[in-house]
PDB file of N, CA and C in Angstrom:
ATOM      1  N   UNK A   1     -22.197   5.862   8.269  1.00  0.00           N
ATOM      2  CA  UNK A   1     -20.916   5.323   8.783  1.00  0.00           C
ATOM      3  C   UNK A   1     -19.820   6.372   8.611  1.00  0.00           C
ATOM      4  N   UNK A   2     -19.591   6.784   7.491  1.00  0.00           N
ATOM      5  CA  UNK A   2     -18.940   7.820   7.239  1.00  0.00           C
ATOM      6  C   UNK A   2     -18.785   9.419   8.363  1.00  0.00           C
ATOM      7  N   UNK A   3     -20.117   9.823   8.807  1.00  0.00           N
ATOM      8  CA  UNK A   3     -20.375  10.489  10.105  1.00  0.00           C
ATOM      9  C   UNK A   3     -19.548  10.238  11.283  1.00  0.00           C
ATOM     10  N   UNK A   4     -19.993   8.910  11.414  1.00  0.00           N
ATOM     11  CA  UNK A   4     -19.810   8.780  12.661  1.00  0.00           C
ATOM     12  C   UNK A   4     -17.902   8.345  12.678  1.00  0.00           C
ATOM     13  N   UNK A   5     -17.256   7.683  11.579  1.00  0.00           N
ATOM     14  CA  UNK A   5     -16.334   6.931  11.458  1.00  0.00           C
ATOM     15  C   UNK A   5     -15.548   8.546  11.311  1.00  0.00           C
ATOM     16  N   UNK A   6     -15.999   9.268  10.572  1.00  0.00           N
ATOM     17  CA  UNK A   6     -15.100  10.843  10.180  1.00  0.00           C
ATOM     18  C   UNK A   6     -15.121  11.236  11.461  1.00  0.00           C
ATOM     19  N   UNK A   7     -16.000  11.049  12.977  1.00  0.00           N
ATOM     20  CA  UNK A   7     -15.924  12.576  13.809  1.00  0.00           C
ATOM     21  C   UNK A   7     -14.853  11.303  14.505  1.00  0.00           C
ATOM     22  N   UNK A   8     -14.839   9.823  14.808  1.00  0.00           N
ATOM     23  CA  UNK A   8     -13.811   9.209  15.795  1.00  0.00           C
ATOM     24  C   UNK A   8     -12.301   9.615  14.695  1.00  0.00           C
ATOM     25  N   UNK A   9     -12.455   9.573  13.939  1.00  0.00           N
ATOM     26  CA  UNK A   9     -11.166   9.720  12.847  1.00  0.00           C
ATOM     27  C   UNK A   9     -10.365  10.980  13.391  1.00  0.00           C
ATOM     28  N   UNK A  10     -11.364  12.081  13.136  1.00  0.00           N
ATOM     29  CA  UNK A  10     -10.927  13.557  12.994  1.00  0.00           C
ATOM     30  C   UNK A  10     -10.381  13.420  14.102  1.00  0.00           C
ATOM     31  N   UNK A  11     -10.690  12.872  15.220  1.00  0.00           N
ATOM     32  CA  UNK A  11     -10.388  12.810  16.742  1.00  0.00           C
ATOM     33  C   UNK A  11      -9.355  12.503  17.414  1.00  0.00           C
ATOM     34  N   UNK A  12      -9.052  11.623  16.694  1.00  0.00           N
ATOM     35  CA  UNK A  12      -7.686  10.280  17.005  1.00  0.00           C
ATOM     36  C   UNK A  12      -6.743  11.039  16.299  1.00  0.00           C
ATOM     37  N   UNK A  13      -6.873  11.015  14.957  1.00  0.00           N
ATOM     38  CA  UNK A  13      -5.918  12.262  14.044  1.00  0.00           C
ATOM     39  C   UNK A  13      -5.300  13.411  14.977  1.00  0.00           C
ATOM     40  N   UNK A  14      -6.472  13.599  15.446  1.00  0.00           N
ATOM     41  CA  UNK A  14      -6.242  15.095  16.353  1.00  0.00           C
ATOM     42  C   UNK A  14      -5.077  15.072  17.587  1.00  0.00           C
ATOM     43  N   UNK A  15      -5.421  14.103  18.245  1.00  0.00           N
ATOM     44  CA  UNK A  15      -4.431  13.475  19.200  1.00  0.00           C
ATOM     45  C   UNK A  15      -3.589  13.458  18.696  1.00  0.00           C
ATOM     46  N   UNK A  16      -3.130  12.179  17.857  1.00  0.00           N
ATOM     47  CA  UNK A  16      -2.068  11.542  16.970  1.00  0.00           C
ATOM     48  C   UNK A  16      -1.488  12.600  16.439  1.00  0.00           C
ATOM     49  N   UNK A  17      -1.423  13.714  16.288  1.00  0.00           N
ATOM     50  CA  UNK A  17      -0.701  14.467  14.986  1.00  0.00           C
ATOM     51  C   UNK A  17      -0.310  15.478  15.934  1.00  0.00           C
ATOM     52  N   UNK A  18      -1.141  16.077  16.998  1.00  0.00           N
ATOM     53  CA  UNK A  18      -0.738  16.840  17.896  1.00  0.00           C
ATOM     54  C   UNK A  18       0.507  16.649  18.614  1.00  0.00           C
ATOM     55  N   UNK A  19       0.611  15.654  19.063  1.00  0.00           N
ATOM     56  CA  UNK A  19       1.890  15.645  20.024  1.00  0.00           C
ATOM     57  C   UNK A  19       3.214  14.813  18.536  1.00  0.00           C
ATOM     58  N   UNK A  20       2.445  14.156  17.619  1.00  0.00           N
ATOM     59  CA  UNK A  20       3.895  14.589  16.803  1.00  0.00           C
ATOM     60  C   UNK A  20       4.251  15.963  16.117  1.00  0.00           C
ATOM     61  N   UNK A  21       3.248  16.629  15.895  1.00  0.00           N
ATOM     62  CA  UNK A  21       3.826  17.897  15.520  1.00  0.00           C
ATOM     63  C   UNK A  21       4.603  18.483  16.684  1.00  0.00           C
ATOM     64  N   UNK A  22       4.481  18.289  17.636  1.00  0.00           N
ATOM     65  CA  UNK A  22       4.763  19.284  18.846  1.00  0.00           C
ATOM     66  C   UNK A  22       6.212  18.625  18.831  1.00  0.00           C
ATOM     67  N   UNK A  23       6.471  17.663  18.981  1.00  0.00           N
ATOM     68  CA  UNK A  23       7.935  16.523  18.673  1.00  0.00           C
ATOM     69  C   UNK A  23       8.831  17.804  17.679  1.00  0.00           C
TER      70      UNK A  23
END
């Protein structure tokens, strides 16, 4: 669970943090 729950995580994070850093 951890696998699979870390690569959708890392993912969404990735999105999510991208365009607020860019803010």
């Amino acid at each position: 669970v951890l696998r699979r729950g870390g690569r959708f995580l890392c993912l969404e994070l990735s999105h999510v943090k991208m365009p607020i850093f860019k803010q």
